[in-house]
PDB file of N, CA and C in Angstrom:
ATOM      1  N   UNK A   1       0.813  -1.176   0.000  1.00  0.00           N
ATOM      2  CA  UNK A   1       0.000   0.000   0.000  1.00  0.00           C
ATOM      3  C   UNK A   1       0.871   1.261   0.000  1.00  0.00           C
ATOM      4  N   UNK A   2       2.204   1.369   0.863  1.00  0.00           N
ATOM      5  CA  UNK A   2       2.850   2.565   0.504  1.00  0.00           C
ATOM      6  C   UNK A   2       3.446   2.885  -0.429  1.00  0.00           C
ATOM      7  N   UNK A   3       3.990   1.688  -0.948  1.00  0.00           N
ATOM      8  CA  UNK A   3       4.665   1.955  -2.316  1.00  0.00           C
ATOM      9  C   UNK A   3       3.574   2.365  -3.449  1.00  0.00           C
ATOM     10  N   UNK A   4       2.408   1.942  -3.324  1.00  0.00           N
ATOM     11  CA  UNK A   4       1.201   3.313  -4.419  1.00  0.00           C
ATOM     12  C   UNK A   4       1.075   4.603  -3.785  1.00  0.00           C
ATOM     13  N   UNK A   5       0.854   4.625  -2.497  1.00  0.00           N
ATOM     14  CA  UNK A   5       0.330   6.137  -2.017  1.00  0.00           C
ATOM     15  C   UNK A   5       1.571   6.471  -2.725  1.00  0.00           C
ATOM     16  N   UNK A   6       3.009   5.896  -2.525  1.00  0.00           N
ATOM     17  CA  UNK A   6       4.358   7.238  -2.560  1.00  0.00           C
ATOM     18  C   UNK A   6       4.999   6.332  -3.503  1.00  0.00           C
ATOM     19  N   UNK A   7       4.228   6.656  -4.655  1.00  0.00           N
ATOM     20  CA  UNK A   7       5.051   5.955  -6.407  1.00  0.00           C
ATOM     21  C   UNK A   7       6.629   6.052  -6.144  1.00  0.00           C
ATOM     22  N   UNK A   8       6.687   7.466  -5.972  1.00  0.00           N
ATOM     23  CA  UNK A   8       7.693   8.232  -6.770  1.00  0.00           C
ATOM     24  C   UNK A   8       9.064   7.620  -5.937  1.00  0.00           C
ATOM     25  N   UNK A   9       8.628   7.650  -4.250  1.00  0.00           N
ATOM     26  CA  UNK A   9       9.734   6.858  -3.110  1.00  0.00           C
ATOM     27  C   UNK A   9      10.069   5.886  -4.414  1.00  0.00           C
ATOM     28  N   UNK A  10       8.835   4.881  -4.157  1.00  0.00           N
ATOM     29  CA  UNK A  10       9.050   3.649  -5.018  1.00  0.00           C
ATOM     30  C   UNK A  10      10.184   3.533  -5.588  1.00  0.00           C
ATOM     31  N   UNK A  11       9.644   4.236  -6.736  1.00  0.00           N
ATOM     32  CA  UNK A  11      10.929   4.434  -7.992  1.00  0.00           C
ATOM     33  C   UNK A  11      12.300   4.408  -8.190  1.00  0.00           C
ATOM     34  N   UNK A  12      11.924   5.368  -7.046  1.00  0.00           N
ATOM     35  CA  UNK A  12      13.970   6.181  -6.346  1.00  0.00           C
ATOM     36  C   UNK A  12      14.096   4.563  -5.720  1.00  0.00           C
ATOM     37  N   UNK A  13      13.560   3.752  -4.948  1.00  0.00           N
ATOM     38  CA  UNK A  13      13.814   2.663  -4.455  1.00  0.00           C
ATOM     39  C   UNK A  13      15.094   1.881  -5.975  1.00  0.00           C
ATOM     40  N   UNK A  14      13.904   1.658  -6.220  1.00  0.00           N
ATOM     41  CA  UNK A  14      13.836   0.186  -7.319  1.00  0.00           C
ATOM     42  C   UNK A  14      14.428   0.488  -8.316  1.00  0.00           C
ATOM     43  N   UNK A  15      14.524   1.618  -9.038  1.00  0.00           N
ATOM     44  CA  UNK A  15      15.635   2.211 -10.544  1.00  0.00           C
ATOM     45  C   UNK A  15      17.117   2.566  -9.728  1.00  0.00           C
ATOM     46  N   UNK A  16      17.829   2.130 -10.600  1.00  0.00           N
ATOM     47  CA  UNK A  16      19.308   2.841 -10.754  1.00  0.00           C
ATOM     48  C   UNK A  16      19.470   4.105 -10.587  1.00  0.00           C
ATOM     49  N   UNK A  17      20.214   5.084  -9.929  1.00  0.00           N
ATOM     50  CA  UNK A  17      20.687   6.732  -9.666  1.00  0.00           C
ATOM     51  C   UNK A  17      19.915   7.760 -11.357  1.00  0.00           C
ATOM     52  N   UNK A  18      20.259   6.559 -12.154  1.00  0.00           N
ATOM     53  CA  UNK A  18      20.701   7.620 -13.322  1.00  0.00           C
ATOM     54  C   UNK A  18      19.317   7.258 -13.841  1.00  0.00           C
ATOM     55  N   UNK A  19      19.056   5.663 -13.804  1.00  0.00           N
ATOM     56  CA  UNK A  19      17.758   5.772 -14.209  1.00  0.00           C
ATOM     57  C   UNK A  19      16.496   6.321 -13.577  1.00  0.00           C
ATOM     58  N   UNK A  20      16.638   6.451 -12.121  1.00  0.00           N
ATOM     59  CA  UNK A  20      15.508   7.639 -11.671  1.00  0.00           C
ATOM     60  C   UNK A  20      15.167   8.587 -12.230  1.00  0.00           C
ATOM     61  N   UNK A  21      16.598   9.685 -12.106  1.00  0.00           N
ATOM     62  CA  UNK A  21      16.610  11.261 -12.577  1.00  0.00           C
ATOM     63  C   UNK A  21      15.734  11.258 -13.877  1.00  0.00           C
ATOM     64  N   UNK A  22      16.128  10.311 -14.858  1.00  0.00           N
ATOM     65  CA  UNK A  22      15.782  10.586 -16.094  1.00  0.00           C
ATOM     66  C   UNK A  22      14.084  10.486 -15.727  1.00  0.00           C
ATOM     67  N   UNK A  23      13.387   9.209 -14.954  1.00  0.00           N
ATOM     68  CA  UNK A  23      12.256   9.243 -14.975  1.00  0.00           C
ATOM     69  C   UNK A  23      11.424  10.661 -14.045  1.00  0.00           C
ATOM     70  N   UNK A  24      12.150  11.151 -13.383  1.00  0.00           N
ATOM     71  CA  UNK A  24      12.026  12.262 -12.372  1.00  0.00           C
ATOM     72  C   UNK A  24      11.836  13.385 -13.419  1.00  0.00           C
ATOM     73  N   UNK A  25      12.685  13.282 -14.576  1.00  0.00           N
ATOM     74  CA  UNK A  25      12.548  15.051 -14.709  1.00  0.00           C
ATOM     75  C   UNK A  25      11.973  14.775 -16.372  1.00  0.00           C
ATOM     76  N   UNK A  26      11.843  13.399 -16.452  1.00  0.00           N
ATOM     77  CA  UNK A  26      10.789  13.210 -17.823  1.00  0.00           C
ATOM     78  C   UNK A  26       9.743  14.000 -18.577  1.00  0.00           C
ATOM     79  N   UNK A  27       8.729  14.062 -17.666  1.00  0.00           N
ATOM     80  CA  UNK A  27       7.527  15.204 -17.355  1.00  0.00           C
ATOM     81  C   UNK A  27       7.575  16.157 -18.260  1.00  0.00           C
ATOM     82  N   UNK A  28       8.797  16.688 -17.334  1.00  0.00           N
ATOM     83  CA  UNK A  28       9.283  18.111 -17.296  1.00  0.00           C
ATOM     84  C   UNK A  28      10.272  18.543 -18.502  1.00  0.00           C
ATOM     85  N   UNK A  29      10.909  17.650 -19.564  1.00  0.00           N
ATOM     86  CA  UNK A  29      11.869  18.041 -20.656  1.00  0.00           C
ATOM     87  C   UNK A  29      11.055  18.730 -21.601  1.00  0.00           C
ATOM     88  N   UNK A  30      11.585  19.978 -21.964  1.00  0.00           N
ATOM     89  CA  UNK A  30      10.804  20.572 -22.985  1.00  0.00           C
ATOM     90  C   UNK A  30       9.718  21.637 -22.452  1.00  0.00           C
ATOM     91  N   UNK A  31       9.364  21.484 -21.003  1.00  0.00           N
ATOM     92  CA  UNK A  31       8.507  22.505 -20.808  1.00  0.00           C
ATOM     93  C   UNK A  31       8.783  23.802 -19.918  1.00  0.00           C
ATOM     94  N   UNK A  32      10.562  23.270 -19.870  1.00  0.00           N
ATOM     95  CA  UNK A  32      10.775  24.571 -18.615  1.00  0.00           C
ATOM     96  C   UNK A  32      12.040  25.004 -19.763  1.00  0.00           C
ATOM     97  N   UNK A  33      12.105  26.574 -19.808  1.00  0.00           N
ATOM     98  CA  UNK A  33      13.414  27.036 -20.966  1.00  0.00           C
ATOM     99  C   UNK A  33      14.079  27.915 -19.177  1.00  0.00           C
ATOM    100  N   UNK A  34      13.548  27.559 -18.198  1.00  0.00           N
ATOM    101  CA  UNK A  34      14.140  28.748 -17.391  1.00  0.00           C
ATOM    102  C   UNK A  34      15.161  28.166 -16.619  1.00  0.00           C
ATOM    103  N   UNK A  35      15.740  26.907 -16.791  1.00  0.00           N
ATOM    104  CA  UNK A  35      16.685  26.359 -16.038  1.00  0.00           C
ATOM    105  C   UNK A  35      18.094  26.047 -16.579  1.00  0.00           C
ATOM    106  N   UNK A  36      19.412  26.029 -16.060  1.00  0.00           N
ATOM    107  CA  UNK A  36      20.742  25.972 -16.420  1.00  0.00           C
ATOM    108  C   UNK A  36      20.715  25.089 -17.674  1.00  0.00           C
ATOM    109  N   UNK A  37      21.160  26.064 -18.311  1.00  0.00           N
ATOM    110  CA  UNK A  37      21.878  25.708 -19.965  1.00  0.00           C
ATOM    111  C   UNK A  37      20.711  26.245 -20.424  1.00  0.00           C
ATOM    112  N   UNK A  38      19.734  26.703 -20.050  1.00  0.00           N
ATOM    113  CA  UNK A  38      18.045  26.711 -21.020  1.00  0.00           C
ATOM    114  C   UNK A  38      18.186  27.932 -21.584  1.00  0.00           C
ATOM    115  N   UNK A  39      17.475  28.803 -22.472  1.00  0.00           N
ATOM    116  CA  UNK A  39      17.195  30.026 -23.108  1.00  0.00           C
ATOM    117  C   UNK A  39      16.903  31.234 -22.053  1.00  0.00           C
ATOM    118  N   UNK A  40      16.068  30.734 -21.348  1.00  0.00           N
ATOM    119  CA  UNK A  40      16.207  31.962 -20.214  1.00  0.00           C
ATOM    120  C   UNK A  40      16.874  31.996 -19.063  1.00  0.00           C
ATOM    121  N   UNK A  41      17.861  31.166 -18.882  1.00  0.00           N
ATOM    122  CA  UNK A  41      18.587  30.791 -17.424  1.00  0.00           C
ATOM    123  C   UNK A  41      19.494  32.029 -17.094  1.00  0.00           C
ATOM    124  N   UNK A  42      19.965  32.866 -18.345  1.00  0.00           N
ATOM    125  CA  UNK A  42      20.624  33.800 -18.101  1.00  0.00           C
ATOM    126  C   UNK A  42      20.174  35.758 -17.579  1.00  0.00           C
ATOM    127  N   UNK A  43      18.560  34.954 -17.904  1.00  0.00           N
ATOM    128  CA  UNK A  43      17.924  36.348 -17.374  1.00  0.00           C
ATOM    129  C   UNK A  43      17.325  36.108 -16.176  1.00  0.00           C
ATOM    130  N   UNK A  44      17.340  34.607 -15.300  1.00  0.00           N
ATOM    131  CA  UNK A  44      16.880  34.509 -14.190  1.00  0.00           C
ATOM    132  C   UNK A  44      18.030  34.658 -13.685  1.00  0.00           C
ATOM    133  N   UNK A  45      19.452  34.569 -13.549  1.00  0.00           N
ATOM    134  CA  UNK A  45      20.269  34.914 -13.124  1.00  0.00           C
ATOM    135  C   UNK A  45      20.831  36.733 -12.999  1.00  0.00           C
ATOM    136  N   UNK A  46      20.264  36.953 -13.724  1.00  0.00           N
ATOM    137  CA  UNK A  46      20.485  38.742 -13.418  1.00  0.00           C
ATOM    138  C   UNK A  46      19.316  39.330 -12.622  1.00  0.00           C
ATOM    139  N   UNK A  47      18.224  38.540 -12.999  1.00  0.00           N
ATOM    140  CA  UNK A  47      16.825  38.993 -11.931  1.00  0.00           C
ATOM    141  C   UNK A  47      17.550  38.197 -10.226  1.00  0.00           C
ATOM    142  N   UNK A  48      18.386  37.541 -10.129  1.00  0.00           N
ATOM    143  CA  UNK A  48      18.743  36.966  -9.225  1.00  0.00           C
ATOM    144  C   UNK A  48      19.412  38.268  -8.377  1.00  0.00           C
ATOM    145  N   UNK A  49      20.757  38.218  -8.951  1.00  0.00           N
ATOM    146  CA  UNK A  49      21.694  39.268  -8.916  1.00  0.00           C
ATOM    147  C   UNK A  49      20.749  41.118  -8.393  1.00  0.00           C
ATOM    148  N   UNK A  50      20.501  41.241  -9.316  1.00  0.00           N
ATOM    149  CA  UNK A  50      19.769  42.393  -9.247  1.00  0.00           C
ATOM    150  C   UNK A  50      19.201  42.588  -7.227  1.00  0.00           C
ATOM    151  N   UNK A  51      18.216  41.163  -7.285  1.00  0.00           N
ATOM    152  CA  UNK A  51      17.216  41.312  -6.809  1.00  0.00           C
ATOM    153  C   UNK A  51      18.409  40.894  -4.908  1.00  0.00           C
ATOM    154  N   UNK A  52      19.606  40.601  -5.322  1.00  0.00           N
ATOM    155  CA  UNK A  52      20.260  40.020  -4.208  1.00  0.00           C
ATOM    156  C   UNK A  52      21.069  41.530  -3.783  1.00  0.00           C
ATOM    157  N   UNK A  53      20.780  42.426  -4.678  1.00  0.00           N
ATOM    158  CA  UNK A  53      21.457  43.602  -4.319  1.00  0.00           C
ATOM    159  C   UNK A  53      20.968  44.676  -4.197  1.00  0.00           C
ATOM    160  N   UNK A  54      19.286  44.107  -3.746  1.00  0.00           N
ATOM    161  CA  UNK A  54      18.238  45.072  -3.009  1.00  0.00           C
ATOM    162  C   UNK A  54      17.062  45.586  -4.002  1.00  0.00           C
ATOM    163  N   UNK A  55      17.269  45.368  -5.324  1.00  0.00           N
ATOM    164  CA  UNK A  55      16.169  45.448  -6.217  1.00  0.00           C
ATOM    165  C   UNK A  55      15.480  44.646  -6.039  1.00  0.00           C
ATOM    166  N   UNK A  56      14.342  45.065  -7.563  1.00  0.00           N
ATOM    167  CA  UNK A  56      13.501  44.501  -7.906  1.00  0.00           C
ATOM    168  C   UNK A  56      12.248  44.536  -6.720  1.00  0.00           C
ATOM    169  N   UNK A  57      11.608  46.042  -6.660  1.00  0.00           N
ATOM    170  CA  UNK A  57      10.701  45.697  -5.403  1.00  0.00           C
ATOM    171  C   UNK A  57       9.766  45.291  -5.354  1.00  0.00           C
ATOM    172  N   UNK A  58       8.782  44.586  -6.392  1.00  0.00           N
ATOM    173  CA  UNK A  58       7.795  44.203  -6.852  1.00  0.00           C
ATOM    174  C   UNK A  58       8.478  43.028  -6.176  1.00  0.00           C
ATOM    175  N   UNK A  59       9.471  42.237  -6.587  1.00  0.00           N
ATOM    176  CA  UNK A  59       9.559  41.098  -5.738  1.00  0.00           C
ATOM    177  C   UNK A  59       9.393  40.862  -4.601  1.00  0.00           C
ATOM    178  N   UNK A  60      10.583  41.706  -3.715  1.00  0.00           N
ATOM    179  CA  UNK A  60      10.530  41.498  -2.589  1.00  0.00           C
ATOM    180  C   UNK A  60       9.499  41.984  -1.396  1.00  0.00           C
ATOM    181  N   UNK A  61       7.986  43.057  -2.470  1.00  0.00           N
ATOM    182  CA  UNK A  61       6.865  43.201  -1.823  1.00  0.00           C
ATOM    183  C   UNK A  61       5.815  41.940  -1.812  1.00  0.00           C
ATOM    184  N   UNK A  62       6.335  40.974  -3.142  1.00  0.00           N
ATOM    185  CA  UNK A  62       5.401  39.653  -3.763  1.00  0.00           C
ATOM    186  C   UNK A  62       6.075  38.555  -2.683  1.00  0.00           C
ATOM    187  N   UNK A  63       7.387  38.275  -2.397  1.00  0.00           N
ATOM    188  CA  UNK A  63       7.698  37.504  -2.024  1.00  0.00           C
ATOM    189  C   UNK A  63       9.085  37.819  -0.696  1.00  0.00           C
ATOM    190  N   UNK A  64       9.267  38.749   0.231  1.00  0.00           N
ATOM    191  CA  UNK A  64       9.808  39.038   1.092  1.00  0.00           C
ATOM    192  C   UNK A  64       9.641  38.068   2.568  1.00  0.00           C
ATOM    193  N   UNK A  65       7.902  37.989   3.101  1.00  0.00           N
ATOM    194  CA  UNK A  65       7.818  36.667   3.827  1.00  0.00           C
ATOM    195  C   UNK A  65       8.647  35.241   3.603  1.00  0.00           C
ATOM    196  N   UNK A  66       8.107  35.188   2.703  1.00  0.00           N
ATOM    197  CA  UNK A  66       9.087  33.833   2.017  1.00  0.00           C
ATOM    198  C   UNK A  66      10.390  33.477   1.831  1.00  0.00           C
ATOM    199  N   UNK A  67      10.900  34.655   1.639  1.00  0.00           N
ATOM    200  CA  UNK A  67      12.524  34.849   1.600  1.00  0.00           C
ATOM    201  C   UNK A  67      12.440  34.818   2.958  1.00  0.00           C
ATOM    202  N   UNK A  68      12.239  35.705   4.129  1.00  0.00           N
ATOM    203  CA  UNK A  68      13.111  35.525   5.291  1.00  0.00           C
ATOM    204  C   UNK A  68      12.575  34.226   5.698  1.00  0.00           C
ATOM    205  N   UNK A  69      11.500  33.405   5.300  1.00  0.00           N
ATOM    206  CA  UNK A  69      11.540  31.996   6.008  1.00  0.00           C
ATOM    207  C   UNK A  69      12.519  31.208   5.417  1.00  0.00           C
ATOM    208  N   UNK A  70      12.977  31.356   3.716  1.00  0.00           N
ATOM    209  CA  UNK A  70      14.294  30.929   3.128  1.00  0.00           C
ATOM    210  C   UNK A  70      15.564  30.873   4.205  1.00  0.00           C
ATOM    211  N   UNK A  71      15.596  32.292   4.521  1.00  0.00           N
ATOM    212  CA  UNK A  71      16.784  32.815   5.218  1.00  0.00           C
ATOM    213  C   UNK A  71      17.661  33.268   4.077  1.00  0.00           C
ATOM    214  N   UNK A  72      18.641  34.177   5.125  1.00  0.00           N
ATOM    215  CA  UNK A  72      19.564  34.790   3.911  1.00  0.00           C
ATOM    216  C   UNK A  72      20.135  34.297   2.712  1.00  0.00           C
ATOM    217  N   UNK A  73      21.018  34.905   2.349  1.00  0.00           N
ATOM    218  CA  UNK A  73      21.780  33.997   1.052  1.00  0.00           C
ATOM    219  C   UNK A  73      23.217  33.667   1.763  1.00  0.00           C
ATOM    220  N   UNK A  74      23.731  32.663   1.450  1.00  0.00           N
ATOM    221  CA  UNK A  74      25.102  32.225   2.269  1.00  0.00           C
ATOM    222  C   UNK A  74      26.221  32.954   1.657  1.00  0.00           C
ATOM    223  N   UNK A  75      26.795  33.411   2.756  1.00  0.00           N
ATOM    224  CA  UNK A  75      27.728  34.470   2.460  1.00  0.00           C
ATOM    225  C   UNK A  75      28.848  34.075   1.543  1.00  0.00           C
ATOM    226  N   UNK A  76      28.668  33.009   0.735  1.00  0.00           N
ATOM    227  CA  UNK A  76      29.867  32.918  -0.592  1.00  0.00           C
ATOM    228  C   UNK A  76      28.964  33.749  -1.656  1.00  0.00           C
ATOM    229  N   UNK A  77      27.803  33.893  -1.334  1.00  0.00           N
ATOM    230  CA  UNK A  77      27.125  33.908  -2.556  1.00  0.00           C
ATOM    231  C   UNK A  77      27.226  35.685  -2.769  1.00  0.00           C
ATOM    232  N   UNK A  78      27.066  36.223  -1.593  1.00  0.00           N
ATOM    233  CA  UNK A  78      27.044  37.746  -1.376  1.00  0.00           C
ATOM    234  C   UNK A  78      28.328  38.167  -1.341  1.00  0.00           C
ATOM    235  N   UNK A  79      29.440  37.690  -1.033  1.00  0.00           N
ATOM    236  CA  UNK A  79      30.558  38.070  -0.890  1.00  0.00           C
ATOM    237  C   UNK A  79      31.142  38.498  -1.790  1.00  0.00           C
ATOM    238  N   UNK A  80      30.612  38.156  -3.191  1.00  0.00           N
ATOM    239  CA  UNK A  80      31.451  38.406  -4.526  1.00  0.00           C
ATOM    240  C   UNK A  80      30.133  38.237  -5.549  1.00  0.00           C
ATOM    241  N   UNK A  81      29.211  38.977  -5.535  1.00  0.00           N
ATOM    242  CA  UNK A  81      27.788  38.824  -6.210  1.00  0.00           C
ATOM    243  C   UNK A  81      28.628  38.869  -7.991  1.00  0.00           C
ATOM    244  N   UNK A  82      29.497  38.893  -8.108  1.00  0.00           N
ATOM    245  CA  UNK A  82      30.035  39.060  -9.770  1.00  0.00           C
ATOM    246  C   UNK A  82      30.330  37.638 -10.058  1.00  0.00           C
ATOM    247  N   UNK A  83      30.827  37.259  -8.805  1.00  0.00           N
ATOM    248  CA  UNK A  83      31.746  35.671  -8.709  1.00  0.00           C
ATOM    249  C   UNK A  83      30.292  34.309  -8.255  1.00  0.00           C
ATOM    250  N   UNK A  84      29.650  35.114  -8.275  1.00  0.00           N
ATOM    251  CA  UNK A  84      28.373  33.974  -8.046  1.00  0.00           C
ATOM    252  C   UNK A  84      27.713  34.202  -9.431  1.00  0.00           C
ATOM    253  N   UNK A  85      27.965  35.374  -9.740  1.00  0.00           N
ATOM    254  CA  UNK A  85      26.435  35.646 -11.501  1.00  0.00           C
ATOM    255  C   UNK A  85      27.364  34.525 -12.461  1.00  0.00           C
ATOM    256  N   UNK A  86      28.694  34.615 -12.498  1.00  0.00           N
ATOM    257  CA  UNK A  86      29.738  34.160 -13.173  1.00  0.00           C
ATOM    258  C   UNK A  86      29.635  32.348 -13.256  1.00  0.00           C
ATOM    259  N   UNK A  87      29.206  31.869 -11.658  1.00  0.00           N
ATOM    260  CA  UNK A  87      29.486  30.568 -11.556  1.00  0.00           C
ATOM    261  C   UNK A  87      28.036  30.477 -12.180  1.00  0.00           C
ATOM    262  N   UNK A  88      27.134  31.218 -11.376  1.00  0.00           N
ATOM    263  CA  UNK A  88      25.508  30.487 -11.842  1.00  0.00           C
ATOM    264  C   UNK A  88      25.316  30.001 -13.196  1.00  0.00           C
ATOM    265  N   UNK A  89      26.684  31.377 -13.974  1.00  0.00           N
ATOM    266  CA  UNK A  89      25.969  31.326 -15.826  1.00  0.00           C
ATOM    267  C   UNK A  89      26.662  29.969 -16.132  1.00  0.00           C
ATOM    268  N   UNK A  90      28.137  30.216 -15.520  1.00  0.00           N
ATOM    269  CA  UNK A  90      29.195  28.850 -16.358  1.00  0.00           C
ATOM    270  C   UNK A  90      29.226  27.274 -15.841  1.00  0.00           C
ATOM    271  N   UNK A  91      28.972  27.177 -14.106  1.00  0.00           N
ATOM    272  CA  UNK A  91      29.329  25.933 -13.670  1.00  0.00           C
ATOM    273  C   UNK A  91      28.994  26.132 -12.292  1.00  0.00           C
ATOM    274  N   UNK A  92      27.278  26.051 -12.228  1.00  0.00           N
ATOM    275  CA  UNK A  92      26.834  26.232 -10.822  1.00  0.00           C
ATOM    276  C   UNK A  92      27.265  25.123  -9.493  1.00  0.00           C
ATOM    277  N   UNK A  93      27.723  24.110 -10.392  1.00  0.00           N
ATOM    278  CA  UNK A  93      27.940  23.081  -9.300  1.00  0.00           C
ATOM    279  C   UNK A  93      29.369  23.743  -8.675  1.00  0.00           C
ATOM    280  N   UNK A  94      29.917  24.470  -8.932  1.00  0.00           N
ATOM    281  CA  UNK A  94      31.298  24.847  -7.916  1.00  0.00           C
ATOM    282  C   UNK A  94      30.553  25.653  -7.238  1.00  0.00           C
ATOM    283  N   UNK A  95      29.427  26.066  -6.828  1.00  0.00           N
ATOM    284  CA  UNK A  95      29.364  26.757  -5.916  1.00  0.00           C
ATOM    285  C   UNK A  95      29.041  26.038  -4.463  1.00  0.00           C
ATOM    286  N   UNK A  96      28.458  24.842  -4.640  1.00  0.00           N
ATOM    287  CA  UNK A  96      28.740  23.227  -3.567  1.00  0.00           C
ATOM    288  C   UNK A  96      27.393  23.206  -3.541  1.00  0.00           C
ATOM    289  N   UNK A  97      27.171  22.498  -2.299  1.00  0.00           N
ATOM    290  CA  UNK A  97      26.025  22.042  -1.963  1.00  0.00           C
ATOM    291  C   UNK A  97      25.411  22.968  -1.380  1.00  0.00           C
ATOM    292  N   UNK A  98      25.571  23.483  -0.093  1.00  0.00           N
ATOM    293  CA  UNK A  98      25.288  24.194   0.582  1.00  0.00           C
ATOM    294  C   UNK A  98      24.671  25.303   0.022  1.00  0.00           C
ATOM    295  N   UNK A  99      24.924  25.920  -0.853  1.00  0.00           N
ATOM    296  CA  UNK A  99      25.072  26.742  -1.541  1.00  0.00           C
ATOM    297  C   UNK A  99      23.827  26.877  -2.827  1.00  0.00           C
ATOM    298  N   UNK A 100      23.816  25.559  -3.460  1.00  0.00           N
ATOM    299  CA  UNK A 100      22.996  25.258  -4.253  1.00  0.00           C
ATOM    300  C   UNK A 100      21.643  24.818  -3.601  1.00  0.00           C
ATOM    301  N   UNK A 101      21.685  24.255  -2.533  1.00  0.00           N
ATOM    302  CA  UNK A 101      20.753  24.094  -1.449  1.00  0.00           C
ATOM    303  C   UNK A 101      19.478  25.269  -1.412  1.00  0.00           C
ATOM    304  N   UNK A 102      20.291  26.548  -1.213  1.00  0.00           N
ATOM    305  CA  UNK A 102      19.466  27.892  -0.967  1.00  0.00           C
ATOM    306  C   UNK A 102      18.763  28.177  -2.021  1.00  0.00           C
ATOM    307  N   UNK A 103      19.818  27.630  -3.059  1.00  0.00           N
ATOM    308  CA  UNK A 103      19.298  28.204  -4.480  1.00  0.00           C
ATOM    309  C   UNK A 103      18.295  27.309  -4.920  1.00  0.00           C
ATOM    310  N   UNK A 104      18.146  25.744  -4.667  1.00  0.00           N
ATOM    311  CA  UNK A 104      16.929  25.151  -5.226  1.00  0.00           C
ATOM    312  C   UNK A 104      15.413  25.557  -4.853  1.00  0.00           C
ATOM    313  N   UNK A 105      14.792  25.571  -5.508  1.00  0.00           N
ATOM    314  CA  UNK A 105      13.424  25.843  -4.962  1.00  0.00           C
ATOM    315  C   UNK A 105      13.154  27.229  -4.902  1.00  0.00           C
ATOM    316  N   UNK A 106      14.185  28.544  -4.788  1.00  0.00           N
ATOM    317  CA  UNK A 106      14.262  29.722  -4.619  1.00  0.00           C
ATOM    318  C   UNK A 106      13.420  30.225  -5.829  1.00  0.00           C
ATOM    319  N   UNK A 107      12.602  31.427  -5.312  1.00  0.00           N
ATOM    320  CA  UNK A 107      12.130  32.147  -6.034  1.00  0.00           C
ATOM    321  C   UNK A 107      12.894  33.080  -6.661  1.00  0.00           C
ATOM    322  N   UNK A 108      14.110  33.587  -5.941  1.00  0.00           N
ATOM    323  CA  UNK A 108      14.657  34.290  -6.434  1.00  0.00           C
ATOM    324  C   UNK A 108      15.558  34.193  -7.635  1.00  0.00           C
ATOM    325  N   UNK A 109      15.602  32.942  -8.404  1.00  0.00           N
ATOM    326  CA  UNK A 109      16.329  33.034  -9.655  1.00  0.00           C
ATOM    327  C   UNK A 109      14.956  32.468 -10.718  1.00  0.00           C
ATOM    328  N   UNK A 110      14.001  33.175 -10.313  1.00  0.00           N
ATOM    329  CA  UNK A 110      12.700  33.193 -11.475  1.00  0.00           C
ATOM    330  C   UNK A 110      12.798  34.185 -12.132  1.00  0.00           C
ATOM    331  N   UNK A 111      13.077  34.053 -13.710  1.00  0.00           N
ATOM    332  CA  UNK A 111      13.101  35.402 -14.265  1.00  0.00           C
ATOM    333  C   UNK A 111      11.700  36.464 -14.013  1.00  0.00           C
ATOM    334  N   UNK A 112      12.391  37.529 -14.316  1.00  0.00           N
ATOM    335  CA  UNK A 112      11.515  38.731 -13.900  1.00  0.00           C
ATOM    336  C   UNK A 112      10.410  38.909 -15.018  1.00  0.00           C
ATOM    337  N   UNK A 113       9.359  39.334 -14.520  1.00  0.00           N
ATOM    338  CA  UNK A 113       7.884  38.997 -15.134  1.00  0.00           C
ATOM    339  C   UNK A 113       8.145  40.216 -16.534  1.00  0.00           C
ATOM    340  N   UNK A 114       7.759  40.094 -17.883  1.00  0.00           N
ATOM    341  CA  UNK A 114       7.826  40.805 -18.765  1.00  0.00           C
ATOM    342  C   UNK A 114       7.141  42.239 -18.790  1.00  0.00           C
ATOM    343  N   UNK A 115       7.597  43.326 -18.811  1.00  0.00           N
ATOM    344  CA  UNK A 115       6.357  44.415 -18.690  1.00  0.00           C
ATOM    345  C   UNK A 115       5.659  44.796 -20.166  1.00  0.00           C
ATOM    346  N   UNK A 116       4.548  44.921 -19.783  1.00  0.00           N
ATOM    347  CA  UNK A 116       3.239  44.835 -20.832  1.00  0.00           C
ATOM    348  C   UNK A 116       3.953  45.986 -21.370  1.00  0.00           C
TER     349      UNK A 116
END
């Protein structure tokens, strides 16, 4: 019975590392352009930037609660905001885990909404 309520556990159980991911993000190929390597990954990264250096106030009036339940950004990331836009565009995995941690799920590297 748990392995139907929670397919997906299942899956991750019973498939191989590599063969999960692929079934994990299956769905999803082709319908997101806003993620690393994608067409817009480089303008959610400046709405990132921007928005990590006190802009963008539409955001942080839309989504400021949420951020401080996030919590800050980890101080590699602020310490050198040129040296983080740099890794995000070329090779986000050097920025570690920890790091990438904050950044998954974050609203804050959603590109910025188009103005009419």
């Amino acid at each position: 019975m748990k392995q139907r309520i929670d397919m997906f556990r299942h899956f991750e159980k019973i498939l191989p590392p590599d063969d999960f991911l692929v079934f994990a993000g299956a769905p999803r190929i082709g319908t997101h352009d806003d993620h690393y390597g994608m067409p817009k990954w480089s303008a959610c990264v400046d709405a990132a930037i921007h928005r990590l250096c006190g802009g963008d106030e539409e955001f942080w009036h839309a989504r400021g609660d949420l951020m401080t339940r996030i919590g800050p950004a980890p101080a590699p990331v602020t310490a050198d905001l040129e040296a983080t836009r740099n890794l995000l565009l070329e090779s986000p995995w050097e920025l570690g885990a920890g790091t990438l941690d904050w950044f998954a799920w974050n609203p804050i590297l959603r590109s910025p909404r188009p103005t009419p």
